[in-house]
N, C-alpha and C. Protein backbone atom coordinates (compact mmCIF):
# COMPACT_ATOMS: atom_id res chain seq x y z
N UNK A 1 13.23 65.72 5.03
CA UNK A 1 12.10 64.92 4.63
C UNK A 1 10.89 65.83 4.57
N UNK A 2 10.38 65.75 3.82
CA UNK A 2 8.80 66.87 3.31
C UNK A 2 7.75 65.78 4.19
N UNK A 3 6.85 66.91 4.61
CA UNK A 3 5.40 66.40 5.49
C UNK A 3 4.77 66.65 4.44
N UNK A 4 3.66 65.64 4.99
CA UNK A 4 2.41 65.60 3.99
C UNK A 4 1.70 67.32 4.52
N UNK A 5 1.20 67.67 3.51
CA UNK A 5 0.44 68.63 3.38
C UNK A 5 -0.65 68.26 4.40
N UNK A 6 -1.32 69.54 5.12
CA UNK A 6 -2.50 69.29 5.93
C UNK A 6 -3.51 69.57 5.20
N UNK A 7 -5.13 68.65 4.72
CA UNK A 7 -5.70 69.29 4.21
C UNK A 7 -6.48 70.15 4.87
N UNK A 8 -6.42 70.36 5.95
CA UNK A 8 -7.01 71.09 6.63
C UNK A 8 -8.52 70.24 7.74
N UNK A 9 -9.48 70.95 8.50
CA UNK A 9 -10.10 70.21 8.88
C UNK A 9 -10.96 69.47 8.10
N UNK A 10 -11.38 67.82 8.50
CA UNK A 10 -12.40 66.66 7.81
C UNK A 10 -13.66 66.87 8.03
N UNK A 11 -14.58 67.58 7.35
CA UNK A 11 -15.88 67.55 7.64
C UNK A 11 -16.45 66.73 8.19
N UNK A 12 -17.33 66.88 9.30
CA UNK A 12 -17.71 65.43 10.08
C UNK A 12 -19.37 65.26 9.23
N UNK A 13 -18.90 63.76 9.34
CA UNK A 13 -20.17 63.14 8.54
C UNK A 13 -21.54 62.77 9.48
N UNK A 14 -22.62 62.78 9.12
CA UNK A 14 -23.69 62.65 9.84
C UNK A 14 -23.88 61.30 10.44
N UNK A 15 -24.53 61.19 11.62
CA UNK A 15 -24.47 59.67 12.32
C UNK A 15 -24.69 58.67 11.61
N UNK A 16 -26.08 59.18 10.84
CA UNK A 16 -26.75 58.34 10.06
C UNK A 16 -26.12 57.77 8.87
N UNK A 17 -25.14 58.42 8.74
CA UNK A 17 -24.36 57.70 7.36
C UNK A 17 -23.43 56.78 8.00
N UNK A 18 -22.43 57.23 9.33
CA UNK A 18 -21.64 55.95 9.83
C UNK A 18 -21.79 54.93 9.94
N UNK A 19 -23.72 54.82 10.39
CA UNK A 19 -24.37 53.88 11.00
C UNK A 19 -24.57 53.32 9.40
N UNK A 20 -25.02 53.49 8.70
CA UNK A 20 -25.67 52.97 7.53
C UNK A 20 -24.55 51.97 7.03
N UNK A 21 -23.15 52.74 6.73
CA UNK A 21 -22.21 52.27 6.68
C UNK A 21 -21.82 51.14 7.49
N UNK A 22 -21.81 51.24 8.67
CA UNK A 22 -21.55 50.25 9.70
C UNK A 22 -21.95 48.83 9.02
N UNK A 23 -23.34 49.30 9.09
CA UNK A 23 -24.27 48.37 9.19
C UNK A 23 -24.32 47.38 8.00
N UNK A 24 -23.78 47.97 6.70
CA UNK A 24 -23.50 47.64 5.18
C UNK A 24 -22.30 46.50 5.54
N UNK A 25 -21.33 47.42 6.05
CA UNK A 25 -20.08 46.20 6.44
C UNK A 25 -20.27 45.09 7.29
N UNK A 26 -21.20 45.14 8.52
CA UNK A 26 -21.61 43.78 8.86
C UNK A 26 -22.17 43.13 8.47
N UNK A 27 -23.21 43.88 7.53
CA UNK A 27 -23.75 42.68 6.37
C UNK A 27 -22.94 41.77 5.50
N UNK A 28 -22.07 42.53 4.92
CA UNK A 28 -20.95 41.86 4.24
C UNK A 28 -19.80 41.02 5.27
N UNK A 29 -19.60 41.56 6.05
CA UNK A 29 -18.75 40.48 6.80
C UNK A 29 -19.62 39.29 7.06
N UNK A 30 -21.14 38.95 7.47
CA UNK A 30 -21.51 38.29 7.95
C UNK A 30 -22.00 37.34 6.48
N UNK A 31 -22.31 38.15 5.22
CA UNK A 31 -22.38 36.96 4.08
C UNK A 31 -20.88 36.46 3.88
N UNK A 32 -20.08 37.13 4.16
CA UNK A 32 -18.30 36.20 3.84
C UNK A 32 -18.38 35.12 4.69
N UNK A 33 -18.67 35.72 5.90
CA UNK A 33 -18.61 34.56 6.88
C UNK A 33 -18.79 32.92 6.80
N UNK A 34 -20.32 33.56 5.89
CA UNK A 34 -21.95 32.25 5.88
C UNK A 34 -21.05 31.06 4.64
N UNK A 35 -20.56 32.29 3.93
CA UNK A 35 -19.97 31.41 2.06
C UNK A 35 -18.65 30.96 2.41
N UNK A 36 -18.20 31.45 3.94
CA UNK A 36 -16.70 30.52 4.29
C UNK A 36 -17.49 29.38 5.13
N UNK A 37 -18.27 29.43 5.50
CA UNK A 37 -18.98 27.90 6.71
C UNK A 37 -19.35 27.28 5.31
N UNK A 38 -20.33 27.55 4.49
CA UNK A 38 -20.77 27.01 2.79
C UNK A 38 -19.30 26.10 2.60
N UNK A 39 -18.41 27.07 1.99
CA UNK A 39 -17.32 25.84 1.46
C UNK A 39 -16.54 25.20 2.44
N UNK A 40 -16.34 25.33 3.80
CA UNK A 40 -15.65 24.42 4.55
C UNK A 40 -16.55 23.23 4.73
N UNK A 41 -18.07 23.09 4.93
CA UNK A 41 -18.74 22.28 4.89
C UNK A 41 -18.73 21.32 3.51
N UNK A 42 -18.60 21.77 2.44
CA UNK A 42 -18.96 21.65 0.96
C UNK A 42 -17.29 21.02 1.09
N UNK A 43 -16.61 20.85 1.71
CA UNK A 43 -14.91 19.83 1.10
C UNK A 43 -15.59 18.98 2.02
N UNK A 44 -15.71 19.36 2.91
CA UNK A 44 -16.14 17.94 4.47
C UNK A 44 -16.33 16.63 3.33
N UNK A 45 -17.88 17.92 2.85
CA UNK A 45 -18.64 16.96 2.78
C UNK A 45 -18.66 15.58 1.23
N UNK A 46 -17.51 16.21 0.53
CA UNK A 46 -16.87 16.09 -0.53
C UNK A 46 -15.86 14.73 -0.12
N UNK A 47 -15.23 15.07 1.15
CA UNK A 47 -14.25 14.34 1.92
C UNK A 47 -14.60 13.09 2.37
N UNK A 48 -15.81 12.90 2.94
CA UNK A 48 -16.75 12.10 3.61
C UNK A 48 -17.48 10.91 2.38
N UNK A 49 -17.45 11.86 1.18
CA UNK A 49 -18.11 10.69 0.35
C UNK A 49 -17.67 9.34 -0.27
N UNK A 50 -16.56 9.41 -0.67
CA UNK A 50 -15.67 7.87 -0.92
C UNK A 50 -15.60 6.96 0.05
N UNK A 51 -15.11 7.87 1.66
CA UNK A 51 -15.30 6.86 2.53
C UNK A 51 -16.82 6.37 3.17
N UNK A 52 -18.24 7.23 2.98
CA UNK A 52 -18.71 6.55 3.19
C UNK A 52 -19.49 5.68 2.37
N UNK A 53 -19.59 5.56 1.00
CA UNK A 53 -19.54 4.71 -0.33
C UNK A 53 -18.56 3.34 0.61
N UNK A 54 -17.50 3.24 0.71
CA UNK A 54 -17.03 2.66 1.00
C UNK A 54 -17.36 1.78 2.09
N UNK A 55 -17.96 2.67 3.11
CA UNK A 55 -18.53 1.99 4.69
C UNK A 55 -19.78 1.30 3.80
N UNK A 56 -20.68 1.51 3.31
CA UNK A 56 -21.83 1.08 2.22
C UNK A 56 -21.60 -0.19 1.83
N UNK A 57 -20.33 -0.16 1.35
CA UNK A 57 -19.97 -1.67 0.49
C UNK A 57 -19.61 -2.62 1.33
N UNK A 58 -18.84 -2.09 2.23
CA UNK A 58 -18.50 -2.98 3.47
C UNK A 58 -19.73 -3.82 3.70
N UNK A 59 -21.12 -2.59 4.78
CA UNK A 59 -22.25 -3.46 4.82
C UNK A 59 -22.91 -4.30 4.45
N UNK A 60 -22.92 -3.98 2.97
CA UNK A 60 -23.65 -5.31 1.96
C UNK A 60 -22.29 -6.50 1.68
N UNK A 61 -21.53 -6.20 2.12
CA UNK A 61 -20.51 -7.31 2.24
C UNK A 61 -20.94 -8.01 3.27
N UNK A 62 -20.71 -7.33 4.08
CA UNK A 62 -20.88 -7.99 5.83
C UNK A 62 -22.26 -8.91 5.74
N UNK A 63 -23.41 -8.55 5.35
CA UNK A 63 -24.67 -8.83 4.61
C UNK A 63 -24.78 -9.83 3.86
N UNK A 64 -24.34 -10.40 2.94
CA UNK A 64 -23.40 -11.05 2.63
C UNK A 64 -23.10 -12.23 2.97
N UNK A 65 -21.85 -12.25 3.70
CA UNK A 65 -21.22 -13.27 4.55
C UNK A 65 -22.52 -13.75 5.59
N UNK A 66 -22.93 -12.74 6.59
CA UNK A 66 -23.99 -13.40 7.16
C UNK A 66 -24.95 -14.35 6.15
N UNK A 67 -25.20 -14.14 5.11
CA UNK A 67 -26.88 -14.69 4.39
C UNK A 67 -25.79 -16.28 3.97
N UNK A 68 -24.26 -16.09 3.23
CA UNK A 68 -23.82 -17.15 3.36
C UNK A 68 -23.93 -18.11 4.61
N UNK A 69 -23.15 -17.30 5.65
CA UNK A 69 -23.17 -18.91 6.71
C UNK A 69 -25.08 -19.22 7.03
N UNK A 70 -25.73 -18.28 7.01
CA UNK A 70 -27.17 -18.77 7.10
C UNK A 70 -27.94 -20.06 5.62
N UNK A 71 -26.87 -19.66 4.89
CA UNK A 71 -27.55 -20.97 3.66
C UNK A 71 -26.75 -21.57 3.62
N UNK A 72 -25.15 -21.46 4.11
CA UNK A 72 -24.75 -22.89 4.64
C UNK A 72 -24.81 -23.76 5.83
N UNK A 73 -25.24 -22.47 6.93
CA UNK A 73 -25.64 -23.76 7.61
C UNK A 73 -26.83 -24.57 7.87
N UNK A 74 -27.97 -24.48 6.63
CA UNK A 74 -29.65 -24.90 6.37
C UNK A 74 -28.79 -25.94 5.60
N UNK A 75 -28.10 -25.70 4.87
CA UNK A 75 -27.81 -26.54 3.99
C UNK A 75 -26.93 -28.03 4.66
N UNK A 76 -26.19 -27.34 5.20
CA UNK A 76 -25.50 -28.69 6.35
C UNK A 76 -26.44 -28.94 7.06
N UNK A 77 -27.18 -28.54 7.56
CA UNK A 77 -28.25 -29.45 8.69
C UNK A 77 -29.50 -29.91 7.85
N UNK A 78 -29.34 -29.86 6.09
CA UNK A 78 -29.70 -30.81 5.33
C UNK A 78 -29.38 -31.78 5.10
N UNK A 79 -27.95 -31.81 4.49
CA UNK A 79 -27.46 -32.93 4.40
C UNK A 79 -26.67 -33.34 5.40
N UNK A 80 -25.87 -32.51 6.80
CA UNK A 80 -25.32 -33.25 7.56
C UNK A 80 -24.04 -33.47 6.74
N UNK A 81 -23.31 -32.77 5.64
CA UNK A 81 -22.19 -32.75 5.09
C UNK A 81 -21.75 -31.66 4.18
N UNK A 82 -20.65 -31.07 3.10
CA UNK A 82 -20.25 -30.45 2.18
C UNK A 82 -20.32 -29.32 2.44
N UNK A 83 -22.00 -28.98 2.38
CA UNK A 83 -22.20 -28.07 2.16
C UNK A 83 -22.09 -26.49 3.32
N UNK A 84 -21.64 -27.12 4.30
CA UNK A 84 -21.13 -26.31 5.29
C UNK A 84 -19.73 -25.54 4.82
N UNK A 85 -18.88 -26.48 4.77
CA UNK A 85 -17.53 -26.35 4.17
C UNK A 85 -17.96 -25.00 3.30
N UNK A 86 -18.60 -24.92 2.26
CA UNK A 86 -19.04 -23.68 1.30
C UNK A 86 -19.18 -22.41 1.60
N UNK A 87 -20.65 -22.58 2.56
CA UNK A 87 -20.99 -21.82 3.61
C UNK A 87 -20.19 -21.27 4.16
N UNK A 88 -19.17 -21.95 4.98
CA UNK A 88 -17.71 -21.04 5.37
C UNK A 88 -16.90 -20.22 4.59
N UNK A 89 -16.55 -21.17 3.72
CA UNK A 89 -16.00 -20.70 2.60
C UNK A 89 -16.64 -19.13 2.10
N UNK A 90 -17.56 -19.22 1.77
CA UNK A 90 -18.19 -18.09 1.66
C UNK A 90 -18.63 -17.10 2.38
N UNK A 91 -18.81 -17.07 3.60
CA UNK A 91 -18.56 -16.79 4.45
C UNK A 91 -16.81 -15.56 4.92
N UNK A 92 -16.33 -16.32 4.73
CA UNK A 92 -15.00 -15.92 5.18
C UNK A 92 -14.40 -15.35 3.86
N UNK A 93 -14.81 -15.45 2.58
CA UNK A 93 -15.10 -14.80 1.38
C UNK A 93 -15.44 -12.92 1.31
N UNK A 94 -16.76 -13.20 1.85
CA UNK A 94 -17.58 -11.74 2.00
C UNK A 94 -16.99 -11.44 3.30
N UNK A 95 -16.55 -11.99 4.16
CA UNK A 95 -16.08 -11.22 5.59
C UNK A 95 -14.86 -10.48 5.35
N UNK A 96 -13.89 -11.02 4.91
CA UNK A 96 -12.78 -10.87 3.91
C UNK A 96 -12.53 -9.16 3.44
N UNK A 97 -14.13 -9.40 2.46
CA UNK A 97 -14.06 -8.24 1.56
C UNK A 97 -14.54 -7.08 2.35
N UNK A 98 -15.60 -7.37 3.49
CA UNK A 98 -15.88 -6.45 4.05
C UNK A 98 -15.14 -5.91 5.17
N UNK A 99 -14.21 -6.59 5.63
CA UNK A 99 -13.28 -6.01 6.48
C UNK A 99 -12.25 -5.44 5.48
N UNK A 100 -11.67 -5.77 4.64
CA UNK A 100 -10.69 -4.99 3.84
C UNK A 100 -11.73 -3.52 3.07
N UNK A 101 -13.21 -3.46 2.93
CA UNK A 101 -13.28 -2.34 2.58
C UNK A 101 -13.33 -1.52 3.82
N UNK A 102 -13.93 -2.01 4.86
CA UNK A 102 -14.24 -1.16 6.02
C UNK A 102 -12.83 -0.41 6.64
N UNK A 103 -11.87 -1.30 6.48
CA UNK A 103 -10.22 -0.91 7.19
C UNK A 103 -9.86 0.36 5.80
N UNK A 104 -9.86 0.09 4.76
CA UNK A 104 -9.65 1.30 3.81
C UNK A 104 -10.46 2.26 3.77
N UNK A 105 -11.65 2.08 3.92
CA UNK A 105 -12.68 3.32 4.62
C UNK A 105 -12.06 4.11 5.61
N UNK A 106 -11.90 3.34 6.59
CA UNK A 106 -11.24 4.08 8.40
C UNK A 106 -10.12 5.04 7.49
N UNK A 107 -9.47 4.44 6.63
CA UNK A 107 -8.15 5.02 6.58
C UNK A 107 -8.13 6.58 5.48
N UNK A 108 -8.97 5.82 4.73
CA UNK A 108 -9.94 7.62 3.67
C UNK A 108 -10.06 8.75 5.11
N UNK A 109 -11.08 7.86 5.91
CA UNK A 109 -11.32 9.01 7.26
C UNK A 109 -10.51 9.68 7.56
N UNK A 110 -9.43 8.73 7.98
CA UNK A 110 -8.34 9.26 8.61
C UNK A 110 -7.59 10.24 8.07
N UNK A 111 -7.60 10.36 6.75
CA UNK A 111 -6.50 10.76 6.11
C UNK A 111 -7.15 12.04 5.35
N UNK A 112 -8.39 11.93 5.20
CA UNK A 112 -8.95 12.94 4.56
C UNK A 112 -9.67 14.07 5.20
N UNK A 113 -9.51 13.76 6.62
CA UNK A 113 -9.86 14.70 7.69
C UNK A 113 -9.03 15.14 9.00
C-alpha cells in the first residue's frame, strides 16, 4: 500500500487569522442557528392557525347561544309561553356548533403539534 507523500512542514498561521476565522464561523453558526429558531417557529406558527380560527368560531358560537337563551328567556317572561321553547332551541343550536368546533379545534392541536 503507498503512503501519502509528506508535504513536509505546515507553515503556522498567525493568531490573528485563527481568531478572525474563529470568529467568522461563530458568526455563521450563530445566523444558522437564529434562521433554524425563524422556521421552527414559522410551522408552529403556521400549525396554530386553523386551530385557532377555529377556537374563534367556537367563541362567537358560544356567544351566540348565550344572546339566544338571553332573548328567549325576555321573551318567555313576556309572554309566559313559546317563546322559551325557541330560545332553547337555539340555544342548544349554537351550543351544538360551538362545542363541535371547539372539540375539532382540540383535535387540529393535538395532531398538529
Amino acid at each position: 500500500m503507498l503512503k501519502p507523500v509528506d508535504p513536509g512542514p505546515q507553515p503556522e498561521r498567525p493568531i490573528g487569522e485563527l481568531v478572525s476565522e474563529l470568529i467568522d464561523d461563530g458568526k455563521a453558526y450563530a445566523r444558522a442557528e437564529f434562521d433554524l429558531v425563524k422556521t421552527i417557529a414559522a410551522a408552529k406558527a403556521r400549525a396554530l392557525a386553523m386551530p385557532a380560527a377555529l377556537f374563534g368560531a367556537a367563541f362567537v358560537s358560544a356567544l351566540a347561544a348565550v344572546t339566544a337563551l338571553a332573548v328567549g328567556v325576555v321573551l318567555a317572561l313576556a309572554r309566559l309561553i313559546g317563546p322559551l321553547l325557541g330560545g332553547l332551541a337555539g340555544l342548544l343550536l349554537f351550543a351544538g356548533i360551538a362545542a363541535g368546533l371547539g372539540w375539532y379545534g382540540a383535535q387540529r392541536v393535538k395532531r398538529d403539534l
